[in-house]
N, C-alpha and C. Protein backbone atom coordinates (compact mmCIF):
# COMPACT_ATOMS: atom_id res chain seq x y z
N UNK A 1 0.82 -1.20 0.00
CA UNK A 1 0.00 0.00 0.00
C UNK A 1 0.87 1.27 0.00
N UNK A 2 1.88 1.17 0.70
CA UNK A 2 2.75 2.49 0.67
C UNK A 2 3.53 2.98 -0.79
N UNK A 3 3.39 1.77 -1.13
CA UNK A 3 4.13 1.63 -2.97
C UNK A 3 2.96 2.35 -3.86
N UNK A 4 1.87 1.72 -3.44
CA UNK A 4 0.90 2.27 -4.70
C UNK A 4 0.72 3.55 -4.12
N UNK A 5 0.29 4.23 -2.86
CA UNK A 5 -0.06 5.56 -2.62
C UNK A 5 1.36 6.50 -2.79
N UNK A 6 2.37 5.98 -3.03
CA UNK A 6 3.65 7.17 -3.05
C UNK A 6 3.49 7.37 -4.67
N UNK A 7 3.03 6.20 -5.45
CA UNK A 7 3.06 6.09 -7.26
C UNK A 7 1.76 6.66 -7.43
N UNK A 8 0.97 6.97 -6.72
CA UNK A 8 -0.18 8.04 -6.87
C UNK A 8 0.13 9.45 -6.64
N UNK A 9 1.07 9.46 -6.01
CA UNK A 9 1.24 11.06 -5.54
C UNK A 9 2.34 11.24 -6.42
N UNK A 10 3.45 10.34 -6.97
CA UNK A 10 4.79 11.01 -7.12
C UNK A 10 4.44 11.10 -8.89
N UNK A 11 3.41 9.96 -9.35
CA UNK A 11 2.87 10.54 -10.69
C UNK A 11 1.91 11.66 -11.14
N UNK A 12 2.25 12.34 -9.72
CA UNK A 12 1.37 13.65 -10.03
C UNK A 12 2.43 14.69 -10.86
N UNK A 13 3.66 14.29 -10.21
CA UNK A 13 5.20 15.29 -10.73
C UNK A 13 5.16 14.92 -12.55
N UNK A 14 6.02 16.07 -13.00
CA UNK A 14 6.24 16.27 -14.55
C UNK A 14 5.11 15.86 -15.16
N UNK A 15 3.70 16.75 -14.58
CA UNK A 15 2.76 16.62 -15.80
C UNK A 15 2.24 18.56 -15.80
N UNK A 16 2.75 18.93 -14.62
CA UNK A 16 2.40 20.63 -14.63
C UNK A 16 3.21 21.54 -14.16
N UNK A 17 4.07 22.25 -14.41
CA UNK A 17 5.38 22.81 -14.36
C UNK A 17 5.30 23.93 -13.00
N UNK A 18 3.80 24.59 -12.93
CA UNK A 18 3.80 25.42 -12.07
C UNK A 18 3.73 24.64 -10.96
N UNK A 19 2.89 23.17 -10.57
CA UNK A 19 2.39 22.46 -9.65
C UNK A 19 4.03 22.20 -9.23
N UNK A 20 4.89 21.59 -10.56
CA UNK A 20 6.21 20.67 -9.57
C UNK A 20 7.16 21.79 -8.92
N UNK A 21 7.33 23.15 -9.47
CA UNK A 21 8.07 24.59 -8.71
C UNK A 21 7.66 24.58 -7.85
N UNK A 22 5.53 24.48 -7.55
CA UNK A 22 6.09 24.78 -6.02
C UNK A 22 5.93 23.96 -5.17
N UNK A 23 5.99 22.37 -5.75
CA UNK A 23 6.25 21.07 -4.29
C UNK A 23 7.71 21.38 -4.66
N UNK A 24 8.59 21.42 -5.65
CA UNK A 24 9.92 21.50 -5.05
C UNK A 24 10.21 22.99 -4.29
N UNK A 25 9.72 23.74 -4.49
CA UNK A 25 9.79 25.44 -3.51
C UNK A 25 9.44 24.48 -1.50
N UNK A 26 7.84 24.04 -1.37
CA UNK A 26 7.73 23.66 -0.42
C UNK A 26 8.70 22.61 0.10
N UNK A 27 9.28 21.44 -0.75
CA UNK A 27 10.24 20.57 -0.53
C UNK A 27 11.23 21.13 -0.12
N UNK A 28 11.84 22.21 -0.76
CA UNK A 28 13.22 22.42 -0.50
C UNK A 28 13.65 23.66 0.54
N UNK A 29 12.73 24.68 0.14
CA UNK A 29 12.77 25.74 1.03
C UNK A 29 11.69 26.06 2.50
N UNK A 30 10.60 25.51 1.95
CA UNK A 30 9.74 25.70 3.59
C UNK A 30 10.14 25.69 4.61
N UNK A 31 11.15 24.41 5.01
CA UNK A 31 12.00 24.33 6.20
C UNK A 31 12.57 25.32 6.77
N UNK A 32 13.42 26.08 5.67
CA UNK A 32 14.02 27.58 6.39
C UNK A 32 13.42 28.61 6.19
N UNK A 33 12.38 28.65 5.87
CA UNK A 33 11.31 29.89 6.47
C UNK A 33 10.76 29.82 8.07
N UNK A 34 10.72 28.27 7.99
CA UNK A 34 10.03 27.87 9.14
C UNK A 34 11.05 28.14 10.13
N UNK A 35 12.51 28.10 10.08
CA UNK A 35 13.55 28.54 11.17
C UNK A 35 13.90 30.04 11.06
N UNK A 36 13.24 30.72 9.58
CA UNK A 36 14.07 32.08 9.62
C UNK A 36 12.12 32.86 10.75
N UNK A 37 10.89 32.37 10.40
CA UNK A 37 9.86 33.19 11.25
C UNK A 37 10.45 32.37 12.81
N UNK A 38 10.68 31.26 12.95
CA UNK A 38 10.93 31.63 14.43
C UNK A 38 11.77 32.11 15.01
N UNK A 39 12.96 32.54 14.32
CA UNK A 39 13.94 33.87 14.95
C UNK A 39 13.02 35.04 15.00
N UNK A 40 12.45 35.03 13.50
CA UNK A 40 11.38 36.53 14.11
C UNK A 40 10.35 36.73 14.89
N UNK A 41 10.05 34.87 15.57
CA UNK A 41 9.20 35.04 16.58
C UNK A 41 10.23 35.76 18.12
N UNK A 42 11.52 35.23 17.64
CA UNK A 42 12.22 35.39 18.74
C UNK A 42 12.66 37.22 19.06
N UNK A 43 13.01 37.61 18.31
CA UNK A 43 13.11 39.71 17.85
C UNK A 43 12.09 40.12 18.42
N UNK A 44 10.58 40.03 17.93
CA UNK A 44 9.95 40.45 18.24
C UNK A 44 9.52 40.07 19.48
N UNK A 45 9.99 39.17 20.23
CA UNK A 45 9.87 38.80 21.49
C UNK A 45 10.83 39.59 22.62
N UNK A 46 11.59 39.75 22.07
CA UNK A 46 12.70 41.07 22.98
C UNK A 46 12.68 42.35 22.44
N UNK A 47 11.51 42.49 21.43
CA UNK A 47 11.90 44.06 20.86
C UNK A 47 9.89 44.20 21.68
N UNK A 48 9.63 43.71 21.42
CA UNK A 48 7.87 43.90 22.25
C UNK A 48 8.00 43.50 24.45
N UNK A 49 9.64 43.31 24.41
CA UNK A 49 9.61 42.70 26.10
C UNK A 49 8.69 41.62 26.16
N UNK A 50 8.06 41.01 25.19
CA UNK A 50 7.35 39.61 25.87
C UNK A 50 7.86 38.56 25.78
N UNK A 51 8.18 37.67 26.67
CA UNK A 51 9.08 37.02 27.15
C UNK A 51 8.16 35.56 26.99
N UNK A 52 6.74 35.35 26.76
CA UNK A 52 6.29 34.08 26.10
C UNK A 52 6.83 34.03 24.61
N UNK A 53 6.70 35.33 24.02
CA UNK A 53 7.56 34.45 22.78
C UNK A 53 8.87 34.35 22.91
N UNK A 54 9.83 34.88 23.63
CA UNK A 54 11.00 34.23 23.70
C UNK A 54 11.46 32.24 24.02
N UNK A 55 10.37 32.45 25.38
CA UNK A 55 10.25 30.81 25.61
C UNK A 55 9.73 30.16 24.73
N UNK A 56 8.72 30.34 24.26
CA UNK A 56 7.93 29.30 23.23
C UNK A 56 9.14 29.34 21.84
N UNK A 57 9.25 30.31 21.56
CA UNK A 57 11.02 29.65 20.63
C UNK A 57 11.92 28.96 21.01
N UNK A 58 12.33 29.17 22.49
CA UNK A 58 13.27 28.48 23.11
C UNK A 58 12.80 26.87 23.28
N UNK A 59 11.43 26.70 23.83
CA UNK A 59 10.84 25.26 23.62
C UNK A 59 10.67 24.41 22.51
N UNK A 60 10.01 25.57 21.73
CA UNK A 60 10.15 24.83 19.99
C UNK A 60 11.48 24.68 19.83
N UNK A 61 12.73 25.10 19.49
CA UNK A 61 14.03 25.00 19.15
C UNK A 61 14.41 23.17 20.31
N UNK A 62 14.04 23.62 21.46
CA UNK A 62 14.34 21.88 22.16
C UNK A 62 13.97 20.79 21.49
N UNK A 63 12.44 21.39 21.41
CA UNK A 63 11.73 20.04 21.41
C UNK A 63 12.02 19.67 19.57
N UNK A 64 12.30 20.42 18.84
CA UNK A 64 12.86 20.26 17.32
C UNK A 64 13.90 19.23 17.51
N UNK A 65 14.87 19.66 18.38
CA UNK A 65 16.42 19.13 18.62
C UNK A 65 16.08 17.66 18.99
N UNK A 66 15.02 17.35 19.97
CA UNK A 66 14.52 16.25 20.68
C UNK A 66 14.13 15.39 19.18
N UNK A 67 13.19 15.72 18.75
CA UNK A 67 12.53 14.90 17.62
C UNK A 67 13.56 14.75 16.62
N UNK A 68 14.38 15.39 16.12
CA UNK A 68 15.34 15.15 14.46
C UNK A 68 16.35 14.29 15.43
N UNK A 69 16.86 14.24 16.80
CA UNK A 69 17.49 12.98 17.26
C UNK A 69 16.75 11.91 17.33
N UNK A 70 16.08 12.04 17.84
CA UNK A 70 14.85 10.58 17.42
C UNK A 70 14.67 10.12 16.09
N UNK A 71 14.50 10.84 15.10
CA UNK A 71 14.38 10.51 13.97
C UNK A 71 16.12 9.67 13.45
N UNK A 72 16.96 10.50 13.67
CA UNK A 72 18.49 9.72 13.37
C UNK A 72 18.27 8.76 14.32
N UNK A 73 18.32 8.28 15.31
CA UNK A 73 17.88 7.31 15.68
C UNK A 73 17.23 6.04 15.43
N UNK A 74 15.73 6.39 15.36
CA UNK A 74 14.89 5.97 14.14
C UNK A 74 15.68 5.24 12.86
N UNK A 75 15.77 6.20 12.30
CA UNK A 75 16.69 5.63 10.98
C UNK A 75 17.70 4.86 10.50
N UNK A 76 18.09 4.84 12.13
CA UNK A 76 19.44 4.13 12.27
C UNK A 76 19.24 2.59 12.73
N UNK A 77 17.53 2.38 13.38
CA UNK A 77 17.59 1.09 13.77
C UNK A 77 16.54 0.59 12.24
N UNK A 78 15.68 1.44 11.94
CA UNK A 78 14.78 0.93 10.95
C UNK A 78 15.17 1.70 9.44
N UNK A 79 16.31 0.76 8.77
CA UNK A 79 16.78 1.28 7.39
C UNK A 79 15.82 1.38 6.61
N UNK A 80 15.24 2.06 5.84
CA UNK A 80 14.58 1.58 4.33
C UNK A 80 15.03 2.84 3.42
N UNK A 81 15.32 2.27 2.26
CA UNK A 81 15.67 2.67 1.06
C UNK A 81 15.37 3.91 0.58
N UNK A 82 15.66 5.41 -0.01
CA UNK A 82 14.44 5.86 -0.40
C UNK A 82 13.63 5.48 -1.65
N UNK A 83 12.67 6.22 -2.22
CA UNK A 83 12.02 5.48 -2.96
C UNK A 83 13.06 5.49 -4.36
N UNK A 84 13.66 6.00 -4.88
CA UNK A 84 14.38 6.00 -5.99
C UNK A 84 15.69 5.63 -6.17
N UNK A 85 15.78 4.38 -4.96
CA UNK A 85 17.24 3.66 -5.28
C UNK A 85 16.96 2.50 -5.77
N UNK A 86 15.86 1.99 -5.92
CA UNK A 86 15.55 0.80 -6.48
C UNK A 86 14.46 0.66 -7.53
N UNK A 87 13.88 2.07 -8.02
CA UNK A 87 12.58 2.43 -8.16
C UNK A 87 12.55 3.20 -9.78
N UNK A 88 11.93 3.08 -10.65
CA UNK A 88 11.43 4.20 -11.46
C UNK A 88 10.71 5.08 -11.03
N UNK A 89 11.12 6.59 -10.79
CA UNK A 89 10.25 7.41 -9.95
C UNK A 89 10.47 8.68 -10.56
N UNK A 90 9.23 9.58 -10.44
CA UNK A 90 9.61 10.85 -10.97
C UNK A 90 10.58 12.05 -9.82
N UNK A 91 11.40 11.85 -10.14
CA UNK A 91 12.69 12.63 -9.30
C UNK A 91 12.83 14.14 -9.58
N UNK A 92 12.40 14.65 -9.13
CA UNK A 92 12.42 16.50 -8.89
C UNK A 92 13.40 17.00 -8.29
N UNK A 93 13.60 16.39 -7.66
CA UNK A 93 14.71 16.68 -6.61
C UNK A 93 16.35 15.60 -5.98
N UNK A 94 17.43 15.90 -6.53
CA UNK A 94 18.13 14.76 -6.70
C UNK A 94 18.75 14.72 -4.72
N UNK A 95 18.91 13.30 -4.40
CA UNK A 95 19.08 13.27 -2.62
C UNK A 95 20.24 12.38 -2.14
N UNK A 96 20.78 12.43 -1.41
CA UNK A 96 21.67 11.29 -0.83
C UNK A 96 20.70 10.14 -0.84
N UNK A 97 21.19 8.92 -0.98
CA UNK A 97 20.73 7.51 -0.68
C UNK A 97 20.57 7.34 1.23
N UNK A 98 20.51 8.20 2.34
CA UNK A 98 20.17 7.68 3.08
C UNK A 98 18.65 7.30 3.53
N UNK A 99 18.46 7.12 4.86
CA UNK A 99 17.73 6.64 5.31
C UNK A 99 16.41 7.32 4.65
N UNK A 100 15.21 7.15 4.48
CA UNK A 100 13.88 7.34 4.22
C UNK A 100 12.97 7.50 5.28
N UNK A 101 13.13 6.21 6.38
CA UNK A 101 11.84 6.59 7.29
C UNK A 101 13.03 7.03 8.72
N UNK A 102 12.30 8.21 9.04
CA UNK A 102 11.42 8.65 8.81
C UNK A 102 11.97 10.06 8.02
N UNK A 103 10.81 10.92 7.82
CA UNK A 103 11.18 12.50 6.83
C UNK A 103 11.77 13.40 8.05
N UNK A 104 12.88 13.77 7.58
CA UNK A 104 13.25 14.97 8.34
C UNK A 104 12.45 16.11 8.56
N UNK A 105 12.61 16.68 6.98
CA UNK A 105 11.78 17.81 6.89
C UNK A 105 10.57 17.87 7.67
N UNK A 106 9.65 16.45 7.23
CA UNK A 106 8.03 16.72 8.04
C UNK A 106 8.11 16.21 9.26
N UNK A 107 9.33 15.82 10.70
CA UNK A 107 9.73 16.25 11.81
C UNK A 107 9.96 17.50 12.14
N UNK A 108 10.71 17.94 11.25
CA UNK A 108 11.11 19.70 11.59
C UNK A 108 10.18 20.31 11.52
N UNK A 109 9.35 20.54 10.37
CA UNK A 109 8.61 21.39 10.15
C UNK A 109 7.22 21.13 11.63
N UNK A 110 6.90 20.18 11.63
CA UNK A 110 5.79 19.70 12.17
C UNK A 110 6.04 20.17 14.20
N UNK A 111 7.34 19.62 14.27
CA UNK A 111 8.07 20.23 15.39
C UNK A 111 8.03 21.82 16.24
N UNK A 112 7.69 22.45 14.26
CA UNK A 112 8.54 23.97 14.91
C UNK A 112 6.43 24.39 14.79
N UNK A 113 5.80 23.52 14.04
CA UNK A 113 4.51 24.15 14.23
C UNK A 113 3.64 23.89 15.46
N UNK A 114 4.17 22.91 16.31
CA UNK A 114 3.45 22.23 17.56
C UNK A 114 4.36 22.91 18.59
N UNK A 115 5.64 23.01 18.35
CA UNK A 115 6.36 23.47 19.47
C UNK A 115 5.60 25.05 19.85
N UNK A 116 5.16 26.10 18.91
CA UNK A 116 4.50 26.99 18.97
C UNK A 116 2.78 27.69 19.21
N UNK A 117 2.96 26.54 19.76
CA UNK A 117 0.77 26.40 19.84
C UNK A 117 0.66 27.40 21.48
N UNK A 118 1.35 26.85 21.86
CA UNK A 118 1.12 27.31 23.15
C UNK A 118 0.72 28.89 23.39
N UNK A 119 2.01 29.46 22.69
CA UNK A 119 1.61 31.63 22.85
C UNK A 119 1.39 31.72 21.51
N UNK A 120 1.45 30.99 20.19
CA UNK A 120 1.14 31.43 19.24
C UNK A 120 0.12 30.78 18.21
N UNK A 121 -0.88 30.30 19.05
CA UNK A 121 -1.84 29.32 18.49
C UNK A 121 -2.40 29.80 16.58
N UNK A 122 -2.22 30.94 16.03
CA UNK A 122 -2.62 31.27 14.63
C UNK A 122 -1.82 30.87 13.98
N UNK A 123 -0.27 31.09 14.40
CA UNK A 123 1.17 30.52 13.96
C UNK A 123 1.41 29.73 13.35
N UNK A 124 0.92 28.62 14.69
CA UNK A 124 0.85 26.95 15.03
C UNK A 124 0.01 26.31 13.76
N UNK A 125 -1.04 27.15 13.58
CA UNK A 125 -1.87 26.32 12.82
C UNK A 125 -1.62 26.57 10.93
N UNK A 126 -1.25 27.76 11.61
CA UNK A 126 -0.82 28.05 9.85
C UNK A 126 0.62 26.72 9.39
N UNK A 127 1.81 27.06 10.25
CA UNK A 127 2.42 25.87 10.34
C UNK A 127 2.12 24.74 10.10
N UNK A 128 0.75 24.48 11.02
CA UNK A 128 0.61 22.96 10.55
C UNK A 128 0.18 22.58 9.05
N UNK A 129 -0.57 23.38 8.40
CA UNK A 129 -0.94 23.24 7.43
C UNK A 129 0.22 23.25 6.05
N UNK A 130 1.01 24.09 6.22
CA UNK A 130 2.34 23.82 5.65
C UNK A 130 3.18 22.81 6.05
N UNK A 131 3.14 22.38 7.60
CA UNK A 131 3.68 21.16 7.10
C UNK A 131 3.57 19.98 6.58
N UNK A 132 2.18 19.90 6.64
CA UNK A 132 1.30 19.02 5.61
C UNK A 132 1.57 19.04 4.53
N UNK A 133 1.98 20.31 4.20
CA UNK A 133 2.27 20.21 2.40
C UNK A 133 3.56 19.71 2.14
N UNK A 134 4.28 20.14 3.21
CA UNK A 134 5.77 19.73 3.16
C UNK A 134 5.76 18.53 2.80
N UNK A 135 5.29 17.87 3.91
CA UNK A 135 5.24 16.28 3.79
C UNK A 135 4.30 15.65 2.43
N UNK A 136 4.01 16.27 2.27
CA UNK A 136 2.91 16.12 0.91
C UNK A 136 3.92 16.00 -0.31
N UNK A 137 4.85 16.88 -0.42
CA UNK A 137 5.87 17.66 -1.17
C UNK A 137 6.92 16.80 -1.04
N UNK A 138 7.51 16.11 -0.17
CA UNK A 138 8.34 15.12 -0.31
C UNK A 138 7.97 13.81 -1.18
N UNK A 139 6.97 13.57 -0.95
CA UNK A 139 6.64 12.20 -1.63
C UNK A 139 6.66 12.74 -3.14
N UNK A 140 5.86 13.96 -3.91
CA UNK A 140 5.66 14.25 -4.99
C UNK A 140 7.18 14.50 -5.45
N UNK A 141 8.00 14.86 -4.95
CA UNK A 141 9.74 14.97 -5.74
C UNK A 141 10.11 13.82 -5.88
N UNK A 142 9.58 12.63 -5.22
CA UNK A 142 10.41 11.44 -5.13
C UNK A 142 11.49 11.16 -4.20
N UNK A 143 11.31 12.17 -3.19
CA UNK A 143 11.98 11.82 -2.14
C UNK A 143 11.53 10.72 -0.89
N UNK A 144 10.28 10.74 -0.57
CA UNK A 144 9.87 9.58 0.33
C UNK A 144 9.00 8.78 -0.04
N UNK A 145 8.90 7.82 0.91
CA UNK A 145 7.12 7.13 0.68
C UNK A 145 6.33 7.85 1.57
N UNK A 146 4.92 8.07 1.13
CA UNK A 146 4.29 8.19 2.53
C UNK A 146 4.24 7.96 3.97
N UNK A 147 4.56 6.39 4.06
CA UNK A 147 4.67 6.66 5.78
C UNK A 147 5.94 6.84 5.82
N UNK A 148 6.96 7.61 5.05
CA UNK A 148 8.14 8.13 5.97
C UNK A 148 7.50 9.38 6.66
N UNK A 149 6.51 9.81 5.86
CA UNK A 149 6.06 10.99 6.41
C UNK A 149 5.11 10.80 7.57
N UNK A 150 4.09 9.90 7.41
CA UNK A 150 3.25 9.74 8.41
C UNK A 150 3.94 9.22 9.87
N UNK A 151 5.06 8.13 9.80
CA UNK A 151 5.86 8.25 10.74
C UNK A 151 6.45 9.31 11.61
N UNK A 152 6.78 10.60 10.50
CA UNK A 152 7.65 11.17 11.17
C UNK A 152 6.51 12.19 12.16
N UNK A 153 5.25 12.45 11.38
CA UNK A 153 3.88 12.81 12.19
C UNK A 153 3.45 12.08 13.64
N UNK A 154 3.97 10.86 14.03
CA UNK A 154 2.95 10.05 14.70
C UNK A 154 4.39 10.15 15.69
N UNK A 155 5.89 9.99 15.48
CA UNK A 155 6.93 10.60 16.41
C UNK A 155 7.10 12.41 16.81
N UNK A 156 6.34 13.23 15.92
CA UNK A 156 6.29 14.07 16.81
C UNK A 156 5.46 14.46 17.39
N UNK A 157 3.98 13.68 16.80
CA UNK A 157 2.91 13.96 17.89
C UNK A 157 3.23 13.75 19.41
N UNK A 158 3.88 11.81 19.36
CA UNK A 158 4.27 11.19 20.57
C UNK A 158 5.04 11.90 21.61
N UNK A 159 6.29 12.86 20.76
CA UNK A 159 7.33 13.24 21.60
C UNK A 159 6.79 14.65 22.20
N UNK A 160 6.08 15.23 21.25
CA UNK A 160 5.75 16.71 21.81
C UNK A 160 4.80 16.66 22.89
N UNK A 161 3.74 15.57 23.01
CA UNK A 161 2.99 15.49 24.07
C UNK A 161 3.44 14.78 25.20
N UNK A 162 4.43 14.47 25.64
CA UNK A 162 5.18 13.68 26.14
C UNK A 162 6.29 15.32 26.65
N UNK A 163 6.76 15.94 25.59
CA UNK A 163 7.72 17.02 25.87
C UNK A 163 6.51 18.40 26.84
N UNK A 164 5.71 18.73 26.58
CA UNK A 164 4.35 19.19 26.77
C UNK A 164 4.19 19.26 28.48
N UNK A 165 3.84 17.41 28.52
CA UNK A 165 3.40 16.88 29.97
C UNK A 165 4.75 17.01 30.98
N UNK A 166 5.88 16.77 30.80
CA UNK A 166 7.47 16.37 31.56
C UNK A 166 8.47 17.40 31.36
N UNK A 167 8.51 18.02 30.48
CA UNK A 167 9.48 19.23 30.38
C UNK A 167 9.07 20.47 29.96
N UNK A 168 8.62 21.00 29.01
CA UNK A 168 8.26 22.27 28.84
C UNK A 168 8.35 23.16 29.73
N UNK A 169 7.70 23.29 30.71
CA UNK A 169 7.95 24.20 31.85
C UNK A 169 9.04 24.39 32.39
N UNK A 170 9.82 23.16 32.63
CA UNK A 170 10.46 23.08 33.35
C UNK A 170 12.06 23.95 32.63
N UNK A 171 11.97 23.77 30.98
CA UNK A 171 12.42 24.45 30.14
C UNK A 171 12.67 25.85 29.87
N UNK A 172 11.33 26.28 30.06
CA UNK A 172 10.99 27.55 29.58
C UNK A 172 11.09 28.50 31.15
N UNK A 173 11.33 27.60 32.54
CA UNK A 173 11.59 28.16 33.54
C UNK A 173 13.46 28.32 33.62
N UNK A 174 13.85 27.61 33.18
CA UNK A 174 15.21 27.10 33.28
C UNK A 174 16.11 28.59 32.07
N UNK A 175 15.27 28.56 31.30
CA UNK A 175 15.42 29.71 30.22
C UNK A 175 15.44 30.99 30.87
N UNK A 176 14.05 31.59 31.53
CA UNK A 176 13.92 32.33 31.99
C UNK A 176 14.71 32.73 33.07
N UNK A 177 14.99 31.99 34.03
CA UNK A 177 16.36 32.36 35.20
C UNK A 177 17.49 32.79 34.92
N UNK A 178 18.05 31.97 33.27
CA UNK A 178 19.53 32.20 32.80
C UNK A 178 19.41 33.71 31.88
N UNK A 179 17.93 33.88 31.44
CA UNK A 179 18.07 35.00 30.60
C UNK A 179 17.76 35.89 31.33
N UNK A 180 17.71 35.84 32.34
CA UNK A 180 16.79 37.02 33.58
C UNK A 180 18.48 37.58 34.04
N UNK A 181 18.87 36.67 34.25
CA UNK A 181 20.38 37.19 34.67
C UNK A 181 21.22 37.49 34.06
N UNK A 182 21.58 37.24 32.36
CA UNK A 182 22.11 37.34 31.26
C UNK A 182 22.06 38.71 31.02
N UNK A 183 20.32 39.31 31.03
CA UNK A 183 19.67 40.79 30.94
C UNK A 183 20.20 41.43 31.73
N UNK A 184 20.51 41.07 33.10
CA UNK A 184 20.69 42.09 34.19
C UNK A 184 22.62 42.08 34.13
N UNK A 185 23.00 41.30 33.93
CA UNK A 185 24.38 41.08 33.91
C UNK A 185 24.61 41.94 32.47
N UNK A 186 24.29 41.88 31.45
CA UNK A 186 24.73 42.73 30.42
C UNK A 186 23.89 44.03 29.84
N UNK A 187 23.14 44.85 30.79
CA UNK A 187 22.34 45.64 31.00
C UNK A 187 21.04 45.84 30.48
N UNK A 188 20.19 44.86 29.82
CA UNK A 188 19.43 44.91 29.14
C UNK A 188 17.81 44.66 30.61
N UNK A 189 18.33 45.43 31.76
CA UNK A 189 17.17 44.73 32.47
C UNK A 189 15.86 45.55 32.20
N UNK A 190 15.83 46.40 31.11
CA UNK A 190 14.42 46.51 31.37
C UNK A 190 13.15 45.32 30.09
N UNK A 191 14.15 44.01 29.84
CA UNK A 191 13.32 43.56 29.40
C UNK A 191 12.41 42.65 30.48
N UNK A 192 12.64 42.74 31.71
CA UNK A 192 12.37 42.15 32.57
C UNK A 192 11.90 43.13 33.49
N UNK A 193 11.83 44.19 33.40
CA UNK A 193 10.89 45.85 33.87
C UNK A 193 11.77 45.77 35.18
N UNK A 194 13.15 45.68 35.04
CA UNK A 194 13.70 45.78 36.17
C UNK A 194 14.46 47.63 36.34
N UNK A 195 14.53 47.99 37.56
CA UNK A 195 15.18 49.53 37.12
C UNK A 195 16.54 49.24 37.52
């Protein structure tokens, strides 16, 4: 089943020129939009003094780090091929031969859109919906099968609610103490309305 639904999606590629620009645009570039808005979640978090978006970047950036180790991990105990080392496939995008399951990209992306729900729930959701495409967008270049992607969905659902319940706080408190003193030690205390 994962064979025929990736040869449903990946024979969607080289039949419409505007369609394959922008799964390879979402394939290749989404990812670093998705790291260049959460620095600008992070600016505007010390240029506005609000200090939830500083943490909720600082948590998303963990819990990212948490999941793409899991995923090397992952990959490292459960090999599979990607789809075009053994495969006639429409290839958009040319890749190293490693691991396939699970997708990086739709960990990262999916990561940096859940890691942000918390202070930026419009964010979050816009995110998620791009990373849907992301992951959508991998299979259509010929870079994955589907459940590399759905895998990499169902490990960061697992880990973020899991990161959520056991650390988050404990994170975003741990943040706050070192940057509370960082501010006051290199004079920046009135982001912390200190005189």
């Amino acid at each position: 089943m994962n064979m025929e639904l990736f040869r449903l999606i990946n024979n969607l590629a080289n039949k419409n020129e505007a369609l394959d620009w922008i799964m390879i645009f979402f394939s290749k570039y989404m990812p670093y939009i998705f790291v260049m808005v959460v620095g600008v979640v992070f600016i505007l978090g010390v240029i506005k003094e609000n200090s939830d978006y500083r943490k909720s970047v600082v948590s998303t950036f963990v819990i990212t780090i948490i999941n793409l180790a899991l995923s090397f991990i992952v990959g490292h105990i459960y090999f599979e091929e990607r789809p075009f080392v053994h495969n006639k496939v429409n290839l958009l995008l040319p890749h190293a031969e490693d691991a396939s399951f699970p997708s990086d990209h739709s960990i990262g992306t999916m990561s940096i859109a859940l890691g942000l729900k918390k202070h930026n729930k419009l964010l979050s959701r816009m995110f998620f919906v791009l990373s849907i495409i992301v992951g959508f967008s991998r299979v259509y270049v010929g870079n994955h099968y589907p459940m590399d992607v759905i895998g990499a969905y169902i490990v960061v659902f697992v880990a973020n609610y899991i990161y959520n319940l056991k650390l988050r706080d404990k994170v975003e408190n741990l943040y706050e103490i070192v940057e509370k003193k960082a501010a006051i030690r290199f004079g920046f205390k009135k982001l912390y309305n200190e005189a």
